[in-house]
Protein backbone atom coordinates (compact mmCIF):
# COMPACT_ATOMS: atom_id res chain seq x y z
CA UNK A 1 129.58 234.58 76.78
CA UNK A 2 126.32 234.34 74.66
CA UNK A 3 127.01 237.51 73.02
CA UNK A 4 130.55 236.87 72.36
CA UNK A 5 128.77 233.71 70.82
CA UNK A 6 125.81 235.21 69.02
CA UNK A 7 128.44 237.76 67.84
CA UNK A 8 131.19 235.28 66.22
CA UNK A 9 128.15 233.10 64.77
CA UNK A 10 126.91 236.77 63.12
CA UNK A 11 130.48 237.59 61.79
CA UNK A 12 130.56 233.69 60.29
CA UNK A 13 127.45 234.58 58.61
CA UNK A 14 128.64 237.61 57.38
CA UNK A 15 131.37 236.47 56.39
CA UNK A 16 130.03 233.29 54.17
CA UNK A 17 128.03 235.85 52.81
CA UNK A 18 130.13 238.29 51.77
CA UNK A 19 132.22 234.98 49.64
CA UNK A 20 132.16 234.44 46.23
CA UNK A 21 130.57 231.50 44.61
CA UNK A 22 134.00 230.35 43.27
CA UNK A 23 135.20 230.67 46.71
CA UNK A 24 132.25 228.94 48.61
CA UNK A 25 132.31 226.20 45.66
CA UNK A 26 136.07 225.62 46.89
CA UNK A 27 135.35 225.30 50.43
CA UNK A 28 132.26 222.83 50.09
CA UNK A 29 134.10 221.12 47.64
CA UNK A 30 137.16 220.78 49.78
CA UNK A 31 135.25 219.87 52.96
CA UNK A 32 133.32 216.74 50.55
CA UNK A 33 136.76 215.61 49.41
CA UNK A 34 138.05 215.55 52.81
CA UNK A 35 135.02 213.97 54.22
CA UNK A 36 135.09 211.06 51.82
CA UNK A 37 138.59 210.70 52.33
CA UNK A 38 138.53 210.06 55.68
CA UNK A 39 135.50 207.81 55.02
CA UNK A 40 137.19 205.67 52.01
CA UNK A 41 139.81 205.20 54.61
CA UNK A 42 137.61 203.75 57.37
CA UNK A 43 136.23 201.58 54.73
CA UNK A 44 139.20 200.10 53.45
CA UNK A 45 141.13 199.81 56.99
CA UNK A 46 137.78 197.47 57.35
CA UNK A 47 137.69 195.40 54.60
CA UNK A 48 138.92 191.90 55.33
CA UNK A 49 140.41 189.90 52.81
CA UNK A 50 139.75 186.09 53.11
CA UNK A 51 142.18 182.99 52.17
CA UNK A 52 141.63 179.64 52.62
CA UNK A 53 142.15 177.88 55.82
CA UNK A 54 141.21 174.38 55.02
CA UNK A 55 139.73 172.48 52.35
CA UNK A 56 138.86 169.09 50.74
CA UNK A 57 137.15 168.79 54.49
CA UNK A 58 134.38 166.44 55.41
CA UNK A 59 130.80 167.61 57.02
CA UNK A 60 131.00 167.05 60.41
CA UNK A 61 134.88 168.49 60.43
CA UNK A 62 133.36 171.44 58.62
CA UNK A 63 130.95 172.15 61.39
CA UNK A 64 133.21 171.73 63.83
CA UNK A 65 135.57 174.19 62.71
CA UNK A 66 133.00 176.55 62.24
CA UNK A 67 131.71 175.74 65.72
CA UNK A 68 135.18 176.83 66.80
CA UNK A 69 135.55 180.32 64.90
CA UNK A 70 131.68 180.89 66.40
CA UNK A 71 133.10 180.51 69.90
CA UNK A 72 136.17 183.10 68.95
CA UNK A 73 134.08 185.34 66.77
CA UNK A 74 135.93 185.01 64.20
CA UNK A 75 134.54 185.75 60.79
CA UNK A 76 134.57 183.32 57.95
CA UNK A 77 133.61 182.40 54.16
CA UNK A 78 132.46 178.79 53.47
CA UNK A 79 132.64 177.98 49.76
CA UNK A 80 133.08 174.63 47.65
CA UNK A 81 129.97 173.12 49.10
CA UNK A 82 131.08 174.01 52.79
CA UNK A 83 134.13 171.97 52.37
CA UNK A 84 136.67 174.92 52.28
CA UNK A 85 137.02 177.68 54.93
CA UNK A 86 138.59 180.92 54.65
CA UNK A 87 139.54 183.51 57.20
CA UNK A 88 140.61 186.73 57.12
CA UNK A 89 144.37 187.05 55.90
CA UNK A 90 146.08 187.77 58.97
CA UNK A 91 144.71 185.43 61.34
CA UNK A 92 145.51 182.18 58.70
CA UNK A 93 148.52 181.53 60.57
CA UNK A 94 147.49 181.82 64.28
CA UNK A 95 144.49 179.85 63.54
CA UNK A 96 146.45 176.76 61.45
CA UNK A 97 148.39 176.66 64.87
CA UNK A 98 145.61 176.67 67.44
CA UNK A 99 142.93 174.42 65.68
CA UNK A 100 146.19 172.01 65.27
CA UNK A 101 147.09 172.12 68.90
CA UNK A 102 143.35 171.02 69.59
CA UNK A 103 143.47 168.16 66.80
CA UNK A 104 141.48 169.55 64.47
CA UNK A 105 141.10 169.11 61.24
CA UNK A 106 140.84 165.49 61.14
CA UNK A 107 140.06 164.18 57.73
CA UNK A 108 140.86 167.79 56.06
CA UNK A 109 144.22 169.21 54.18
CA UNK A 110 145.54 172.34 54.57
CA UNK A 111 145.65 173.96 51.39
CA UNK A 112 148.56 174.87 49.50
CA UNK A 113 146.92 175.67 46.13
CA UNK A 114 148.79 178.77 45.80
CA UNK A 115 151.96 177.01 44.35
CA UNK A 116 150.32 176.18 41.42
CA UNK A 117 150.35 180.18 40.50
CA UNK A 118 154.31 179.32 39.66
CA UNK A 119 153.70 176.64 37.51
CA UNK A 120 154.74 177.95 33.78
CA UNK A 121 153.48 176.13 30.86
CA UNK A 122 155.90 173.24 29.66
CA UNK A 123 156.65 172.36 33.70
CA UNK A 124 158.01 168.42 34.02
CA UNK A 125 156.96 166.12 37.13
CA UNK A 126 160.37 166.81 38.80
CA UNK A 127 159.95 170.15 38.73
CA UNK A 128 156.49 170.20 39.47
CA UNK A 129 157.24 168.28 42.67
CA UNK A 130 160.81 170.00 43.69
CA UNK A 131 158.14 173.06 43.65
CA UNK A 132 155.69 171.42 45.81
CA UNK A 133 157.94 170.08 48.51
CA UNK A 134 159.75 173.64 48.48
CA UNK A 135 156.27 175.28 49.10
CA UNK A 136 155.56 172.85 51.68
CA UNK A 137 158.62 173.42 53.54
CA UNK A 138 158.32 176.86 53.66
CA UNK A 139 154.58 177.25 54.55
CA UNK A 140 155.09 174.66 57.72
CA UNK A 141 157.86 176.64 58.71
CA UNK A 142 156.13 179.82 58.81
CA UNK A 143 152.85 177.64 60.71
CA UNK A 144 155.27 176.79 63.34
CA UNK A 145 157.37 180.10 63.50
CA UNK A 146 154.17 181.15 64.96
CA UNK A 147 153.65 178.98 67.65
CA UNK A 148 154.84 180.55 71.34
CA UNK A 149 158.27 180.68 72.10
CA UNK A 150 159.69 179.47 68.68
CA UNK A 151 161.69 182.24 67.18
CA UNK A 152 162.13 180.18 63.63
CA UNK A 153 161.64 176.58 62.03
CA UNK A 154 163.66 174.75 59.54
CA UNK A 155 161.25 172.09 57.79
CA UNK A 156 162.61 169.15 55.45
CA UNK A 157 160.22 166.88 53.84
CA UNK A 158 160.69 163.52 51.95
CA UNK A 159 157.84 162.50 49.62
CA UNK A 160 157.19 159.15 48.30
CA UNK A 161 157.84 158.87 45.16
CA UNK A 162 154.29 158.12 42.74
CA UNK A 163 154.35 154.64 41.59
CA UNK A 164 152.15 153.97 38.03
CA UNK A 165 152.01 149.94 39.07
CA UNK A 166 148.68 148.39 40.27
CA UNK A 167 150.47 146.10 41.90
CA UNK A 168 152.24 148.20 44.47
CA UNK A 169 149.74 150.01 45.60
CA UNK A 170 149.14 147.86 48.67
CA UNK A 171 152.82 148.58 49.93
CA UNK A 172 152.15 152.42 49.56
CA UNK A 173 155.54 154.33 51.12
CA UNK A 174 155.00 157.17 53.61
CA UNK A 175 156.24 160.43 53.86
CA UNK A 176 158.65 161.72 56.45
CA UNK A 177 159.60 165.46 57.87
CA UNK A 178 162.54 166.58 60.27
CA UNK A 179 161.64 169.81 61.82
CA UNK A 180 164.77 172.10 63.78
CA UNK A 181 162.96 174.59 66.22
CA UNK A 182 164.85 177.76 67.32
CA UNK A 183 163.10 178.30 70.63
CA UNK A 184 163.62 181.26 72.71
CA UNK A 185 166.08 180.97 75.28
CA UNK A 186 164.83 179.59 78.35
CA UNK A 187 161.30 178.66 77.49
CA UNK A 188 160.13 175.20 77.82
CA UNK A 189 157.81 173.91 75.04
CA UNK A 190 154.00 172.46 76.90
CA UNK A 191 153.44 169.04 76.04
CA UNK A 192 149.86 170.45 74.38
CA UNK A 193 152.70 172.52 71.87
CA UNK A 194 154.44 169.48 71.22
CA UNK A 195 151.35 167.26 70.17
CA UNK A 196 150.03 170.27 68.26
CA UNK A 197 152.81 170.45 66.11
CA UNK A 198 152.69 167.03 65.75
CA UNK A 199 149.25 166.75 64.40
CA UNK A 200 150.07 170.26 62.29
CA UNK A 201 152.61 168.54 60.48
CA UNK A 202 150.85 165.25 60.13
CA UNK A 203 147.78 166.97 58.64
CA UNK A 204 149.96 169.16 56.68
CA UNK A 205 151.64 166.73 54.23
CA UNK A 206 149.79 164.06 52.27
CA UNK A 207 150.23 160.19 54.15
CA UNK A 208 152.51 161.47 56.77
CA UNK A 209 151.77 159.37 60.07
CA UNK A 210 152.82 161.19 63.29
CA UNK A 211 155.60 158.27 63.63
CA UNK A 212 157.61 159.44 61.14
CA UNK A 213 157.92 163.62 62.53
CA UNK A 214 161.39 164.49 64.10
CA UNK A 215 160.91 167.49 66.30
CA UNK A 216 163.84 168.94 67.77
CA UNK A 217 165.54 172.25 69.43
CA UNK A 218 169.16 174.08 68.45
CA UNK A 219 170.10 172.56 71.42
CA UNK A 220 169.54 168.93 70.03
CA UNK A 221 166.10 168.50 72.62
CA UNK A 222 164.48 165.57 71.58
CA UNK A 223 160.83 166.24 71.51
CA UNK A 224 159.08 162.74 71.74
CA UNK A 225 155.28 162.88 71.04
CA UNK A 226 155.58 159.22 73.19
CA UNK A 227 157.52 160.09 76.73
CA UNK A 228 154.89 163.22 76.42
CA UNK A 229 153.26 163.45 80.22
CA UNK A 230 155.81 161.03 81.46
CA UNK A 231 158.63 163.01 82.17
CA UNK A 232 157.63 165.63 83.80
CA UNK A 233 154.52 164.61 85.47
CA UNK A 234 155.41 165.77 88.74
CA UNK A 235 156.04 168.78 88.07
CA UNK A 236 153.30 169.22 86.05
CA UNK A 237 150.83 168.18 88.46
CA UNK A 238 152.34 170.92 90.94
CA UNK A 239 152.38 173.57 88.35
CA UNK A 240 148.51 172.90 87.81
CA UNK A 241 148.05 173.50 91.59
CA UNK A 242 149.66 176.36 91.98
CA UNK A 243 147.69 177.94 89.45
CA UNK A 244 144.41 176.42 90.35
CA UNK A 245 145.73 177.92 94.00
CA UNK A 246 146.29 181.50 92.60
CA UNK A 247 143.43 181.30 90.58
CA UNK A 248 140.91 180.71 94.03
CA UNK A 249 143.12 183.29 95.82
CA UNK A 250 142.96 185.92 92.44
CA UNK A 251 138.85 185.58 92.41
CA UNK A 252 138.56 186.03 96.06
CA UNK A 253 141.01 188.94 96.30
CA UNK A 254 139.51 190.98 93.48
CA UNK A 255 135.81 190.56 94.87
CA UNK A 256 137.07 191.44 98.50
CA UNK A 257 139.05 194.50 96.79
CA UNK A 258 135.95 195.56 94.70
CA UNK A 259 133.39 195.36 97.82
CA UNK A 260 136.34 197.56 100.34
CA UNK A 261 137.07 199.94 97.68
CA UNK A 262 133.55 201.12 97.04
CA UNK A 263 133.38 201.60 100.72
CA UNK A 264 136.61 203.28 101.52
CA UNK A 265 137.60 204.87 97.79
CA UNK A 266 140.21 204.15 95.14
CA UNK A 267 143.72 203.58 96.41
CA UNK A 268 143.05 203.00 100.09
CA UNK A 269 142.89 199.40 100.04
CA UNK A 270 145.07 196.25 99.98
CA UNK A 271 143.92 192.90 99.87
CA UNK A 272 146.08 189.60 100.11
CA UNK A 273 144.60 186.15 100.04
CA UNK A 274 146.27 183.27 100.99
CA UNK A 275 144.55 179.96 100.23
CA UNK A 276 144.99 176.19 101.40
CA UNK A 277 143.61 173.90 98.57
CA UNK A 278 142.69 170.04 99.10
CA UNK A 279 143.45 168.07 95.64
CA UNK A 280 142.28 164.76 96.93
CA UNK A 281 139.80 163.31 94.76
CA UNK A 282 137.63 160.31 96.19
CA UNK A 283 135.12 157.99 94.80
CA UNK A 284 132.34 156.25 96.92
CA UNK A 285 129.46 153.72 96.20
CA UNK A 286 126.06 154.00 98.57
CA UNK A 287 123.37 151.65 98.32
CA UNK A 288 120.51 153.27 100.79
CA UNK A 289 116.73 151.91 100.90
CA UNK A 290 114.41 154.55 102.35
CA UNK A 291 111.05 154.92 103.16
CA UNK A 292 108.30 156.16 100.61
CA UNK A 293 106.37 158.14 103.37
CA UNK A 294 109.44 159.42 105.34
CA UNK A 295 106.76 160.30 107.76
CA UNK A 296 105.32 157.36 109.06
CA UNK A 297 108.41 155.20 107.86
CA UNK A 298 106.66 152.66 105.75
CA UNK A 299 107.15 151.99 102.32
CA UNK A 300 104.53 151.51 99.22
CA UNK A 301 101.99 148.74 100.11
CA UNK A 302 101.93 146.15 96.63
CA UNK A 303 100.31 143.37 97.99
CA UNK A 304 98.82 142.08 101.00
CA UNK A 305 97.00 138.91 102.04
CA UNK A 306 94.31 137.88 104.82
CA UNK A 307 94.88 134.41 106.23
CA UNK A 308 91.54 132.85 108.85
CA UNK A 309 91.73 129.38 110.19
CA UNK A 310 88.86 128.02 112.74
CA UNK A 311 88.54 124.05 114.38
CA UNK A 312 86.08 123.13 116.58
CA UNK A 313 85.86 119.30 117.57
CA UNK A 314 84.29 116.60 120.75
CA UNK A 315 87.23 114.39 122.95
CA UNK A 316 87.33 110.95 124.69
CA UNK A 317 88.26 109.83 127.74
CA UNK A 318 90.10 106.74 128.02
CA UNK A 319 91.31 104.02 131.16
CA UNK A 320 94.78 104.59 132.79
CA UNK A 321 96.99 102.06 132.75
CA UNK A 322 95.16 100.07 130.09
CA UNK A 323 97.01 98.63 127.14
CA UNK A 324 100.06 97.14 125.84
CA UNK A 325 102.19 100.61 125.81
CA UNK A 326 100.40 102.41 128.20
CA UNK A 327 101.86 103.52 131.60
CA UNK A 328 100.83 101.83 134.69
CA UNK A 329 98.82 103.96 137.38
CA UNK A 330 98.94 106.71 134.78
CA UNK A 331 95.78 108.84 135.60
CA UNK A 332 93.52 108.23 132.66
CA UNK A 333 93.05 111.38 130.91
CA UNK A 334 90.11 113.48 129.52
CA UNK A 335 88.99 115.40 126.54
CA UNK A 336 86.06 117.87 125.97
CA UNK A 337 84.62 120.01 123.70
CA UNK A 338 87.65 122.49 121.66
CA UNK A 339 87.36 124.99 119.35
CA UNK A 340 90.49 126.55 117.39
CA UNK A 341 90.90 129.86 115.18
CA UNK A 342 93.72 131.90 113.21
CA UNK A 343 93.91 134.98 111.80
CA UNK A 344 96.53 136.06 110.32
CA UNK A 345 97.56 139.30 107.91
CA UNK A 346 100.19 139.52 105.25
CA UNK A 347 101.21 142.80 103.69
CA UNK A 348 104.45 143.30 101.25
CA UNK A 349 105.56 146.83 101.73
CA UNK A 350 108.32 148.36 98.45
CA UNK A 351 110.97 150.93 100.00
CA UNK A 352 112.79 153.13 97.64
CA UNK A 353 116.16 151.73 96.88
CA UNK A 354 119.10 154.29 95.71
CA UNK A 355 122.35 153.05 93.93
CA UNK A 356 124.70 156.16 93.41
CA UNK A 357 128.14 156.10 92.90
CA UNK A 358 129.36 159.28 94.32
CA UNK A 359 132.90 161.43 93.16
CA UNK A 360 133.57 163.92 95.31
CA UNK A 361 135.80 166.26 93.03
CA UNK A 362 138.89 168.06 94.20
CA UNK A 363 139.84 171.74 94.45
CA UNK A 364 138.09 171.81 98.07
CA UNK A 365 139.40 174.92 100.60
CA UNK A 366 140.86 173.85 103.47
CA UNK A 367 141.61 176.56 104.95
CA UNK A 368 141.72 180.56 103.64
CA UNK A 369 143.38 184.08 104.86
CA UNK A 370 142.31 187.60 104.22
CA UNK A 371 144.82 190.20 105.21
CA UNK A 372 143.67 193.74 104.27
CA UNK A 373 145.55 196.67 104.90
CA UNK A 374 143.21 200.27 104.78
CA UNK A 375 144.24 203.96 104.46
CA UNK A 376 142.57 205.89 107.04
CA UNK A 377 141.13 209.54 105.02
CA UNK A 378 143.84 211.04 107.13
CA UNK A 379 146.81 209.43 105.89
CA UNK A 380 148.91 210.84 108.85
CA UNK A 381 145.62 209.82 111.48
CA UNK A 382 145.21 206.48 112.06
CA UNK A 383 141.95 207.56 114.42
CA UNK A 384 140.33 209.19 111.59
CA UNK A 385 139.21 206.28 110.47
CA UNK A 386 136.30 205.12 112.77
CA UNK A 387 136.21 201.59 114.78
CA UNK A 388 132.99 200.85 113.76
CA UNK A 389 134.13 200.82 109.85
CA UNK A 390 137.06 198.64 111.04
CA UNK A 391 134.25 196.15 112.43
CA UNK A 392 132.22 195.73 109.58
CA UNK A 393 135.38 195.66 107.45
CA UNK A 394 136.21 192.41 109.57
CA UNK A 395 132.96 191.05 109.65
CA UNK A 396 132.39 191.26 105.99
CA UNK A 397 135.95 189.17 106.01
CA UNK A 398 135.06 186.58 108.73
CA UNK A 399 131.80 186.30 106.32
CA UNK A 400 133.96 185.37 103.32
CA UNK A 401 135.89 182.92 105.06
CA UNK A 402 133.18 181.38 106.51
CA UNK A 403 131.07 180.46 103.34
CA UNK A 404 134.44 179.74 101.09
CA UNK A 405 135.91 176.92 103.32
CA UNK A 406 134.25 173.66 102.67
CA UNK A 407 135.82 171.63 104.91
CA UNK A 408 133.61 171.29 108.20
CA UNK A 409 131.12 168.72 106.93
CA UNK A 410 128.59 171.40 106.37
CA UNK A 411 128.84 172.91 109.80
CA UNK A 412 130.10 176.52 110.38
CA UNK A 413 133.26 177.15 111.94
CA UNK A 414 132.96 178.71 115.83
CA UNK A 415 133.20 182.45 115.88
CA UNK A 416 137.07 182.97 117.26
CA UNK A 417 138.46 180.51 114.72
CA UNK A 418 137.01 182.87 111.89
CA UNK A 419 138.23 185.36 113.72
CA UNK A 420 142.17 184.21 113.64
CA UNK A 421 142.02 184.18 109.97
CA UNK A 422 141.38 187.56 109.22
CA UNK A 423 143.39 190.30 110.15
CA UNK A 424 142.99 194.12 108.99
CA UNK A 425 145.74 196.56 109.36
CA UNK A 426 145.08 200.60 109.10
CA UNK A 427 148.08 203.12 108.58
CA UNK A 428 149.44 205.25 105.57
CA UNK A 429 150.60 203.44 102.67
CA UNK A 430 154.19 204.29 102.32
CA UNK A 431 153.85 203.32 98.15
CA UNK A 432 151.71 201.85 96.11
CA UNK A 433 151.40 200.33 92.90
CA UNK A 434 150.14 202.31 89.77
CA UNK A 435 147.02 200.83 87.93
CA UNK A 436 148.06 199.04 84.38
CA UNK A 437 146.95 202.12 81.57
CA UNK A 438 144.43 200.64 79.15
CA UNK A 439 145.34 200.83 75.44
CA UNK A 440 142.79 203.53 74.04
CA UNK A 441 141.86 203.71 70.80
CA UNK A 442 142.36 207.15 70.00
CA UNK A 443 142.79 207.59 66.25
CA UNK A 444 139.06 207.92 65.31
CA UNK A 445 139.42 210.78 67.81
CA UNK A 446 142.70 212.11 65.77
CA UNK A 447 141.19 212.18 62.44
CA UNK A 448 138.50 213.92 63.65
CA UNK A 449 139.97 216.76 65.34
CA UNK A 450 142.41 216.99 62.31
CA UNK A 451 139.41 217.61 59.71
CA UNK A 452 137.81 220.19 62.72
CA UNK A 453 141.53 221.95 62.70
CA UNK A 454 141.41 222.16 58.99
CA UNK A 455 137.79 223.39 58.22
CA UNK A 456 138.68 225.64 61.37
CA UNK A 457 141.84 226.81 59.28
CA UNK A 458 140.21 227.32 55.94
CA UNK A 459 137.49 229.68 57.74
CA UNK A 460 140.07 231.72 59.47
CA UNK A 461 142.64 232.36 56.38
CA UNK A 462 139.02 233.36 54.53
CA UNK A 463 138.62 235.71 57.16
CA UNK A 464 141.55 237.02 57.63
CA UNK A 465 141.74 237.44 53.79
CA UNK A 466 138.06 239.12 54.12
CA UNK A 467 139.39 241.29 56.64
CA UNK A 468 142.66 243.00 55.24
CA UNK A 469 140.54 243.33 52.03
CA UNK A 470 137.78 245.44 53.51
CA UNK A 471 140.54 247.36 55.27
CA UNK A 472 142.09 248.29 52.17
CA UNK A 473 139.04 249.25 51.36
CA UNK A 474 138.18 251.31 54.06
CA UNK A 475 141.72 253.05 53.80
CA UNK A 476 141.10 253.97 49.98
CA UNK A 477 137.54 255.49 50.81
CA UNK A 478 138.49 257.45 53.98
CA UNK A 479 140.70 259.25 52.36
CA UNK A 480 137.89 261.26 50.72
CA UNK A 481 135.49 261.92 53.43
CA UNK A 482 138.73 263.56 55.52
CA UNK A 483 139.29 265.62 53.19
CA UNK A 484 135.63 266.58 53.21
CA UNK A 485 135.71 266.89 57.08
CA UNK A 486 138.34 269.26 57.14
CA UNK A 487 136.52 271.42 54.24
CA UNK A 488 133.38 271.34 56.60
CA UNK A 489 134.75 271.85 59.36
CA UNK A 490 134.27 275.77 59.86
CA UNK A 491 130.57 275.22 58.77
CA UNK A 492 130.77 272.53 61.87
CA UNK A 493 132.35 274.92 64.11
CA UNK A 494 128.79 276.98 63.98
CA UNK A 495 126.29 273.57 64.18
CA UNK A 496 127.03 271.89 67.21
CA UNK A 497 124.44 269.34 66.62
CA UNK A 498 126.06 268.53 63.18
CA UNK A 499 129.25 268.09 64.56
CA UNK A 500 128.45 265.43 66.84
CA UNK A 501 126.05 263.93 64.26
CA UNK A 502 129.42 263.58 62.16
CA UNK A 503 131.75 262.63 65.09
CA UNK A 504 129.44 259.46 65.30
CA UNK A 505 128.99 258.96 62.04
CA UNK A 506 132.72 258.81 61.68
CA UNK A 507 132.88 256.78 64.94
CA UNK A 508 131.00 253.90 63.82
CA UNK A 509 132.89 254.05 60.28
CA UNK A 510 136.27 253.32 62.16
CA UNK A 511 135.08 251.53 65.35
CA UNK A 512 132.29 249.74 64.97
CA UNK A 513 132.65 247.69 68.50
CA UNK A 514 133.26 251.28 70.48
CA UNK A 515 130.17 252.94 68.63
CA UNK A 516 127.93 249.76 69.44
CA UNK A 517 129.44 249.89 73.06
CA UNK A 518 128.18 253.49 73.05
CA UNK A 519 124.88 252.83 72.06
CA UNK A 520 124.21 249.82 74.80
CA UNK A 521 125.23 252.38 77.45
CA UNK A 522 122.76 254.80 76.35
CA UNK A 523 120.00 252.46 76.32
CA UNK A 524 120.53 251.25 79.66
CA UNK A 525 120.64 254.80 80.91
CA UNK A 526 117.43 255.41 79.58
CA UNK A 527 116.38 252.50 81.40
């Protein structure tokens, strides 16, 4: 193979060298042009072209916008001061709609400078304005043409008319706009749609309040920015669950389907998840008072006091029954010598006292099932597949459950109730489904081996061309030295050493690859 190599690189070589330098100006020249073809057309496939999303907007709408294009890496232009944005062309459109749906801008415009391009010297008011509202129209029709599920929009607009007077400026009239949405059969506008058209519109047209928008299907659907979240609140509620249920069970299922399939290879595992969600959201208020030193259960000492109190003092004796209010025959009583003391400590101890107000938030697991199904390496031998990989299989399962379901108060669930809700199945899969085939980008890839075909080409038809040249060539000049062969022939007839002398001579003339053949054998004979 590295001759074969070595040998086609030598003929290339040869070949090059034997061009002219008209003809090797014409292949380097072709092989630039193509090369900065192919490169102008990368270049220009890149460039963006920017228009203007919004203008006339304030600073802090101006950063939030850009906040927002930051978070979607999107690129943009700010100009006028940072008060008008502009995005590439193509995503003007989609991005008017989205931004709307999220109420932004709010103090901005969107900007329909462009109709002023048709705006011929010598235009009236009238006209000026019949032009305006027409551009209007059309632009909000192609905004909310865009939004999902709306095939087409028909937009009519009604502009107050531009009073000169002072004095009426206080009673300024409003604009209105009726807007006819042909929505896709069967698909149910979101209430975040609805208000985003709403506040597209509003922000849209010059002192249009959201009061005075009309939004409604070919089918004569009222679409009330008011009753929005009323109606259907039910249902909404349960279509939020479900998802936020299939969302827990998606998460769960592709880990558990990752981990099993780099143990038992691609294809021989399914996973299904079933899930048991608690929405209940509660709210509760503790007041606790705790100990500083948890320890010895006593709180910070801020004050304490040290109370002693002594007496000492002589008694009397007195007669019994002696006096106005004394008792007769009462035994007369007697006092001696007393002394009296107090001591007495008084220490104010601080505990720490916590107020919280706690929410326990919803979207708590009740209760969770893994059922996995495995494909033994023998598809037709179920025992192929050891019992010891089907234990760890279910342990790593009873695992998940256990640390997913957060409804025990903290405590683990006993071993056999884990153990119920996990089951794992092994057998041949009878079908299964085919992985989703990524999108490749491919092209760069195309052009490429397109300008390797065509270099490739251009070498080939030289050498081709090369070729039946030099054997035309070697036709025209054999011609002689047979006839000289033929004349020397009886002289060869006598030199045997000649002869064969001429036989390779000849040989390597004709057939170069069978005379260098020739010689390779004879040097590994000598070796």
């Amino acid at each position: 193979m590295k001759e074969k190599l070595l040998s086609m690189i030598s003929r290339l070589k040869k070949a090059w060298a034997s061009l002219t330098r008209k003809q090797k100006n014409w292949i380097i020249g072709g092989a630039a042009a193509l090369f900065a073809a192919v490169l102008l057309t990368v270049i220009l496939t890149n460039v963006k072209h920017y228009s203007p999303l919004y203008s006339n907007l304030t600073t802090s709408e101006a950063g939030q916008i850009k906040d927002t294009l930051d978070s979607k890496k999107i690129p943009y232009k700010l100009s006028n001061g940072g008060t008008t944005i502009s995005v590439p062309d193509n995503q003007v459109n989609a991005l008017k709609v989205d931004l709307a749906a999220q109420g932004i801008p709010k103090t901005g415009q969107i900007d329909y400078s462009f109709f002023g391009q048709n705006a011929g010297f010598g235009m009236t008011d009238k006209q000026f304005d019949v032009l305006q509202r027409a551009a209007m129209q059309t632009e909000l029709a192609n905004l909310v043409s865009n939004t999902k599920g709306v095939k087409s929009a028909k937009v009519m607009i009604t502009l107050p008319p531009n009073d000169v007077w002072v004095g009426d400026m206080k009673t300024k009239s409003e604009a209105t706009a009726s807007i006819v949405l042909n929505v896709d059969p069967g698909y149910q506008l979101s209430d975040e749609q609805v208000r985003g058209l709403y506040h597209l519109v509003s922000k849209s047209v010059p002192n249009l309040p959201e009061d005075n928008i009309v939004i409604m299907d070919q089918y004569y659907n009222y679409y009330d920015k008011k009753n929005i979240g009323n109606g259907n609140s039910t249902l909404s509620v349960y279509q939020q669950q479900q998802e936020i249920e299939r969302d827990i069970e998606n998460n769960i299922g592709r880990k558990v389907t990752q981990m099993l399939t780099t143990m038992m290879g691609q294809g021989k595992v399914m996973v299904n998840v079933t899930a048991d969600v608690d929405f209940t959201k509660q709210k509760e208020k503790e007041d606790l008072v705790e100990p500083v030193d948890p320890q010895a259960m006593e709180g910070l000492q801020t004050s304490s006091e040290h109370i002693t109190e002594t007496y000492t003092g002589q008694g009397a004796a007195g007669q019994a029954g002696t006096g106005t209010a004394a008792v007769p025959n009462y035994p007369a009583g007697t006092a001696g010598n007393g002394a009296y003391k107090k001591v007495e400590d008084r220490v104010n101890y601080e505990f720490n006292r916590i107020h919280r107000d706690v929410v326990n938030s919803p979207y708590k697991i009740k209760d969770l099932g893994i059922q996995v199904m495995i494909e033994p390496p023998q598809p037709n031998n179920v025992h192929s597949l050891p019992q010891q990989r089907i234990n760890d299989v279910k342990q790593i399962l009873n695992t998940v459950v256990q640390t997913s379901i957060s409804d025990n108060q903290g405590q683990e669930f006993p071993a056999n109730v884990v153990n119920q809700k996990t089951v794992v199945t092994v057998g041949r899969f009878n079908g299964q489904l085919n992985p989703p085939v990524q999108a490749n980008h491919f092209w760069m890839y195309l052009l490429g081996g397109a300008l390797l075909a065509l270099v490739t080409g251009t070498l080939i038809w030289i050498l081709v061309k090369k070729k039946r040249k030099s054997t035309d060539e070697e036709a025209v000049v054999e011609d002689i030295p047979q006839q000289k062969d033929n004349l020397e022939e009886p002289l060869n007839k006598e030199n045997p050493e000649q002869r064969k002398y001429d036989e390779l001579e000849k040989m390597a003339r004709q057939n170069p690859d069978q005379f260098v053949k020739l010689l390779r054998s004879w040097l590994a004979d000598e070796k």
